[in-house]
N, C-alpha and C. Protein backbone atom coordinates (compact mmCIF):
# COMPACT_ATOMS: atom_id res chain seq x y z
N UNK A 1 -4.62 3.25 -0.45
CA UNK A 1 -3.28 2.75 -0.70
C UNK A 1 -3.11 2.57 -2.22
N UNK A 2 -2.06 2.98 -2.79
CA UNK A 2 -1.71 3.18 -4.52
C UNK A 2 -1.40 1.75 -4.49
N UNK A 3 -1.09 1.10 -5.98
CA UNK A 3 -0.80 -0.38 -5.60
C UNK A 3 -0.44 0.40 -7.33
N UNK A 4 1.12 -0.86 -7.51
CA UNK A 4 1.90 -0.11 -8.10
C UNK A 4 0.78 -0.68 -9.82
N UNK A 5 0.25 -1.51 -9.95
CA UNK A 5 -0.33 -1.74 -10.86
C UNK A 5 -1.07 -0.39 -11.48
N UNK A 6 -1.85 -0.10 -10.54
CA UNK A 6 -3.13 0.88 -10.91
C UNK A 6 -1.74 2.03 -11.53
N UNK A 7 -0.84 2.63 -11.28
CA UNK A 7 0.42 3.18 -11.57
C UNK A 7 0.29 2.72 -12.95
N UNK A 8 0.85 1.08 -13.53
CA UNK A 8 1.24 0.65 -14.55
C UNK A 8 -0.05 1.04 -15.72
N UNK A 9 -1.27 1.20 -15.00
CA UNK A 9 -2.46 1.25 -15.77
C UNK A 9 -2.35 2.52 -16.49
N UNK A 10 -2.90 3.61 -15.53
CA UNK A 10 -2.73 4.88 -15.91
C UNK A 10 -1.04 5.16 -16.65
N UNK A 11 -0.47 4.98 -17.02
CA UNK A 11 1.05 5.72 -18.11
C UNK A 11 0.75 4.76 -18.96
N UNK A 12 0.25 3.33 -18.83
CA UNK A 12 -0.07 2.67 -20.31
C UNK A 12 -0.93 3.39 -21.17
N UNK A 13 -1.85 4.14 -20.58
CA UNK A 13 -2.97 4.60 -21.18
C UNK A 13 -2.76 5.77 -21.47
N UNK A 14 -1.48 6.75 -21.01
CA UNK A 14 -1.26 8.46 -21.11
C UNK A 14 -1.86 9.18 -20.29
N UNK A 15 -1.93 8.43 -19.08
CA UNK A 15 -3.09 9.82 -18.36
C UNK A 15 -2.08 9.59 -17.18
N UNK A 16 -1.33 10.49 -17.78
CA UNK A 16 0.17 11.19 -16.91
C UNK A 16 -0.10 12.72 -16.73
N UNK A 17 -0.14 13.94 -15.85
CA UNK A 17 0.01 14.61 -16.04
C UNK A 17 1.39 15.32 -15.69
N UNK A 18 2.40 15.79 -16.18
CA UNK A 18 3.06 16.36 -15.86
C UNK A 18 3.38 18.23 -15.94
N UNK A 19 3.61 18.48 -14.59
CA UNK A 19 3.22 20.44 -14.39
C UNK A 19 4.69 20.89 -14.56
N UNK A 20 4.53 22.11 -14.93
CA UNK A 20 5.33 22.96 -15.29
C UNK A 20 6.67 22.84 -13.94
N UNK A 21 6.18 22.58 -12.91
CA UNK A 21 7.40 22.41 -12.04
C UNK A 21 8.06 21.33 -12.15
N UNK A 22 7.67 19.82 -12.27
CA UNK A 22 8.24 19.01 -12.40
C UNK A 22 9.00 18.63 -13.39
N UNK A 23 8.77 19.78 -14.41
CA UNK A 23 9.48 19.77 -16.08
C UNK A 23 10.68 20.37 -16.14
N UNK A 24 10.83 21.18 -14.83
CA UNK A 24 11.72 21.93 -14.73
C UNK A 24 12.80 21.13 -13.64
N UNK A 25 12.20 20.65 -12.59
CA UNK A 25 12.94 19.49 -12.42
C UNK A 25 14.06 18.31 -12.85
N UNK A 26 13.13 17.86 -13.58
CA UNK A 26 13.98 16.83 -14.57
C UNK A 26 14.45 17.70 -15.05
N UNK A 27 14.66 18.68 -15.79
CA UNK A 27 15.64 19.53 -16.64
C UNK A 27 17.00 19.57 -15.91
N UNK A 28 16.31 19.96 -14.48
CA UNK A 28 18.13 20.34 -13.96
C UNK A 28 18.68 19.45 -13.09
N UNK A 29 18.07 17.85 -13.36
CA UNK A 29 18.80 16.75 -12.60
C UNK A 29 18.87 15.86 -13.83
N UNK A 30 18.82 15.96 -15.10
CA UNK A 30 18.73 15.49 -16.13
C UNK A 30 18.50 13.95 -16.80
N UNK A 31 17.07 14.08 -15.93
CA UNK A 31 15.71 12.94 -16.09
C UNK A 31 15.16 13.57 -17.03
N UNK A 32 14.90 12.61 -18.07
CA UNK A 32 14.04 12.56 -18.77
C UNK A 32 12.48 11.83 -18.97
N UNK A 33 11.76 12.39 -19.12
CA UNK A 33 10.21 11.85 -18.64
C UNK A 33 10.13 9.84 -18.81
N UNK A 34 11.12 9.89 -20.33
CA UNK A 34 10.94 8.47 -20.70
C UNK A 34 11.56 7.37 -19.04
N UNK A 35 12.81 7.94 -18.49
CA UNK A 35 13.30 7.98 -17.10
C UNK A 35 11.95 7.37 -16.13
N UNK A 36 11.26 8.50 -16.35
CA UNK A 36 9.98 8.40 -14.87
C UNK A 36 9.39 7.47 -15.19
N UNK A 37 8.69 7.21 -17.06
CA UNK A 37 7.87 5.84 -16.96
C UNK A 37 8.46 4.67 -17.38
N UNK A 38 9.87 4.81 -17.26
CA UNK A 38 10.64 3.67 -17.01
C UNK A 38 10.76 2.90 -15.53
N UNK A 39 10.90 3.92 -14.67
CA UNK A 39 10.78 3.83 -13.13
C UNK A 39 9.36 3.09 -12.56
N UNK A 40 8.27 3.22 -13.29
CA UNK A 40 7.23 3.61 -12.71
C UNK A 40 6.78 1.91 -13.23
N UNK A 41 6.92 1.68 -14.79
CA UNK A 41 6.74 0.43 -15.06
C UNK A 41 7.96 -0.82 -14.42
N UNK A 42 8.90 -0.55 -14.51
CA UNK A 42 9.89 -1.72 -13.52
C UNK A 42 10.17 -1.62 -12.07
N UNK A 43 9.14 -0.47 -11.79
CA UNK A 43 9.90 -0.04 -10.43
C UNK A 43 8.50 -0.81 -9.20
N UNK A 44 9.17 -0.18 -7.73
CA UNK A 44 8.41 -1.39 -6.78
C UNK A 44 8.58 0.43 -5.85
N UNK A 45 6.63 -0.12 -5.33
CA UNK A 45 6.34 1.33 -4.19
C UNK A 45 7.25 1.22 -2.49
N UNK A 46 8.11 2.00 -2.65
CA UNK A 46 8.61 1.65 -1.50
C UNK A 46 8.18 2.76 0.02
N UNK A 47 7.34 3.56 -0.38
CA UNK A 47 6.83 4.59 0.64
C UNK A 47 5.22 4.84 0.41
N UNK A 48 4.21 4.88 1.30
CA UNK A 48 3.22 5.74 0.73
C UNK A 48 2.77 7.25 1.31
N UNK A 49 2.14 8.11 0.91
CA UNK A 49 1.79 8.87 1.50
C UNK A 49 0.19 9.60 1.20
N UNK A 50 -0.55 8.46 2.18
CA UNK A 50 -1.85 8.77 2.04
C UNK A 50 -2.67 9.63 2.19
N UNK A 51 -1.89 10.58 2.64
CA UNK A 51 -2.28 12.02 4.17
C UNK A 51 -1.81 12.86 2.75
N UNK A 52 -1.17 12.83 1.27
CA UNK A 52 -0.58 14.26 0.75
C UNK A 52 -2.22 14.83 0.16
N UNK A 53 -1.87 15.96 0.06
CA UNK A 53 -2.94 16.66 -0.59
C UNK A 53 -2.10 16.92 -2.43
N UNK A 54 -2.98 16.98 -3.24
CA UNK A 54 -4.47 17.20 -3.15
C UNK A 54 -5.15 15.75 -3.39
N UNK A 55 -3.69 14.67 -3.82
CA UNK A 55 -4.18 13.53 -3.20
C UNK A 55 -3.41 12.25 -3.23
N UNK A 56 -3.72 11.56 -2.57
CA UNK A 56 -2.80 10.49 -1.92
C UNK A 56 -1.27 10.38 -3.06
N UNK A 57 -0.51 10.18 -2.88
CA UNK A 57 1.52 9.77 -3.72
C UNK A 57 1.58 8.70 -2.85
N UNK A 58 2.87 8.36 -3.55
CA UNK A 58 4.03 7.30 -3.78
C UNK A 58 5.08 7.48 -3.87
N UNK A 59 5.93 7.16 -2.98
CA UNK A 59 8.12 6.55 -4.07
C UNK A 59 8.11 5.54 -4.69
N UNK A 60 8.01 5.67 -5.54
CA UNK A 60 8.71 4.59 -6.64
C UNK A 60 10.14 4.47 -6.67
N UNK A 61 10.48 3.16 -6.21
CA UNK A 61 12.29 3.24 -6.64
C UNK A 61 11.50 2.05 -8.04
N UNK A 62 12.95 2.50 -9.15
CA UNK A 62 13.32 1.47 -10.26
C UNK A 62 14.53 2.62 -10.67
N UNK A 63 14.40 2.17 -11.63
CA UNK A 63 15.55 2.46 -12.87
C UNK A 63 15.44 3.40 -13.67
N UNK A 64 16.28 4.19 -14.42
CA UNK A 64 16.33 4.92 -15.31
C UNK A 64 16.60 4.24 -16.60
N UNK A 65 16.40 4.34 -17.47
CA UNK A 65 16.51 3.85 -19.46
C UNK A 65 18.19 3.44 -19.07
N UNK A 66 18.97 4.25 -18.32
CA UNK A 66 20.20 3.87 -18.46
C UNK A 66 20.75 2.63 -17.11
N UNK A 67 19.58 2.32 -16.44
CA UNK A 67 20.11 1.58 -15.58
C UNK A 67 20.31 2.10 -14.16
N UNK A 68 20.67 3.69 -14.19
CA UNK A 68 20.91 4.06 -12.88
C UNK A 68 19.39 4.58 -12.07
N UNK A 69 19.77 3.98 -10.91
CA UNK A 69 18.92 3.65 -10.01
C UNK A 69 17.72 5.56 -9.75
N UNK A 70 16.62 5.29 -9.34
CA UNK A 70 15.85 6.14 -9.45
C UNK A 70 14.66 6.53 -8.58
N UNK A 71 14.50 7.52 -8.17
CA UNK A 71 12.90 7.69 -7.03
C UNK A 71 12.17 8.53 -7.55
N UNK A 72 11.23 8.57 -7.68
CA UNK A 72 10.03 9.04 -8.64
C UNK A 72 8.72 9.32 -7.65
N UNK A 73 8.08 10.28 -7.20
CA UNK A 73 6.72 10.55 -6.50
C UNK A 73 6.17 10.41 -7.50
N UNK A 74 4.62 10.06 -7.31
CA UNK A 74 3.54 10.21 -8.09
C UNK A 74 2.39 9.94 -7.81
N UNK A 75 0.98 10.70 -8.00
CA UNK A 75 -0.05 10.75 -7.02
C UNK A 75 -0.74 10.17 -7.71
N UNK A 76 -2.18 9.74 -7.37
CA UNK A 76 -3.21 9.68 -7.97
C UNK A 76 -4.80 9.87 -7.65
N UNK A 77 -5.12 10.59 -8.76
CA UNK A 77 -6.24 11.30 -8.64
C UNK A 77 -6.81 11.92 -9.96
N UNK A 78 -8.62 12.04 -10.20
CA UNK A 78 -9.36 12.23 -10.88
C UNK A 78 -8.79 11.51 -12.41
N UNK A 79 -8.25 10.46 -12.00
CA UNK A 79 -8.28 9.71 -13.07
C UNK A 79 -6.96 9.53 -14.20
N UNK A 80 -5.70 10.12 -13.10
CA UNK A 80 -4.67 10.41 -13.63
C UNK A 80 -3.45 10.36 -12.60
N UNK A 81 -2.50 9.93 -13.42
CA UNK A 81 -0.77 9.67 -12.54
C UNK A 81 -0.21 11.04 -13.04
N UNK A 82 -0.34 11.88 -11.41
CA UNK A 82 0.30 13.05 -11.37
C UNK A 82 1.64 12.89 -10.72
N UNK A 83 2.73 13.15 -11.79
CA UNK A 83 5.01 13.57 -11.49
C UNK A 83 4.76 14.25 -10.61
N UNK A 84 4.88 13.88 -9.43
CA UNK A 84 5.51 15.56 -8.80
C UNK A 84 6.87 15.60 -8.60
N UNK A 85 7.72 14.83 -8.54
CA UNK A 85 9.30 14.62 -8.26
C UNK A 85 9.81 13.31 -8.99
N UNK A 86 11.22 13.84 -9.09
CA UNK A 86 12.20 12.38 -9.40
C UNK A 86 13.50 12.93 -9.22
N UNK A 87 14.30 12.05 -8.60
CA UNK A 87 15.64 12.62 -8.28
C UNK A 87 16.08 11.03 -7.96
N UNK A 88 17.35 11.19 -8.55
CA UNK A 88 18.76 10.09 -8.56
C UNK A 88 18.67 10.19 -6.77
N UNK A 89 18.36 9.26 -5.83
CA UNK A 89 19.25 9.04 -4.58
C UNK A 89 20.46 8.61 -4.31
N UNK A 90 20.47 9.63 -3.36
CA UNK A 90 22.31 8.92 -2.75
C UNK A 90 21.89 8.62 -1.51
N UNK A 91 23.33 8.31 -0.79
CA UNK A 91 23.73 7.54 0.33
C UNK A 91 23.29 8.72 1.54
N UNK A 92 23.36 9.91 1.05
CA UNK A 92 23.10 10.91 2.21
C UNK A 92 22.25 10.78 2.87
N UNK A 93 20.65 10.47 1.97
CA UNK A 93 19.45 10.35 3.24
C UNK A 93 18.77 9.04 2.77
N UNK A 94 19.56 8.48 2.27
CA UNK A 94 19.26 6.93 1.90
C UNK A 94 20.14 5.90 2.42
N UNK A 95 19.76 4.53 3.38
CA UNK A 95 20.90 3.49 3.16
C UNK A 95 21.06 3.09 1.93
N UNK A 96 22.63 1.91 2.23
CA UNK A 96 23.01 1.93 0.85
C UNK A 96 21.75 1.09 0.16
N UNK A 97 20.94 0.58 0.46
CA UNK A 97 19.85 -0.03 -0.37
C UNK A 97 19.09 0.69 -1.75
N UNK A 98 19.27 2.20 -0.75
CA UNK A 98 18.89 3.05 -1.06
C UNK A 98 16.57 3.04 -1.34
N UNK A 99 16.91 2.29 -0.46
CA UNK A 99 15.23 2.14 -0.30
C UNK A 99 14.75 2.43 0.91
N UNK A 100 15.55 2.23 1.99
CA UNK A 100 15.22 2.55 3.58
C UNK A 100 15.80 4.14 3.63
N UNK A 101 15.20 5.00 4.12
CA UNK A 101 15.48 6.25 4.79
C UNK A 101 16.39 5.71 6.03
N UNK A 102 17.36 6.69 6.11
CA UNK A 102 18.79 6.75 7.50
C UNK A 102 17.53 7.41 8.25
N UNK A 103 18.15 7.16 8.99
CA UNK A 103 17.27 7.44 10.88
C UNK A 103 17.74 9.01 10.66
N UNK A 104 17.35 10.06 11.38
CA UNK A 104 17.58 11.02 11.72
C UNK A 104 18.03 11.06 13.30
């Protein structure tokens, strides 16, 4: 289980990795990285997923630099907080909390 500290540890220290897909990401939802470790330091784990390969993630909801609200994946492993996603949620597959997933 990630515990959002060990999170706060690793980006204090730079051992972020971020991949060529997730760069491209934020590009075209227009997050900026400072965005993710803004999220990541004010933000609270609201999902886990212990079962992902190649190894265990997280949702992070917090904030963006500008305030608007934010979800951020991020794994950890060999000694580093790996981005794999961040995207602004809406109401579509979020309640309005925007922390609980709508039922399917």
């Amino acid at each position: 289980m990630i515990i959002i500290e060990d999170l706060h540890k690793l980006c204090s220290n730079k051992k972020v990795k971020w991949t060529t897909h997730i760069v491209k990401r934020l590009q075209e939802r227009g997050i900026e990285p400072s965005d993710v470790k803004n999220c990541i330091f004010n933000g609270e784990i609201i999902e886990q997923y212990p079962e992902d390969y190649p190894f265990p993630s997280c949702l992070v909801y917090g904030t963006a630099l500008s305030g608007k609200l934010i979800h951020t994946v991020a794994g950890m492993g060999d000694g580093y907080l790996w981005v794999i996603t961040a995207y602004f949620p809406t109401t579509e597959k979020w309640n309005d909390d925007l922390k609980t997933r709508k039922e399917i």
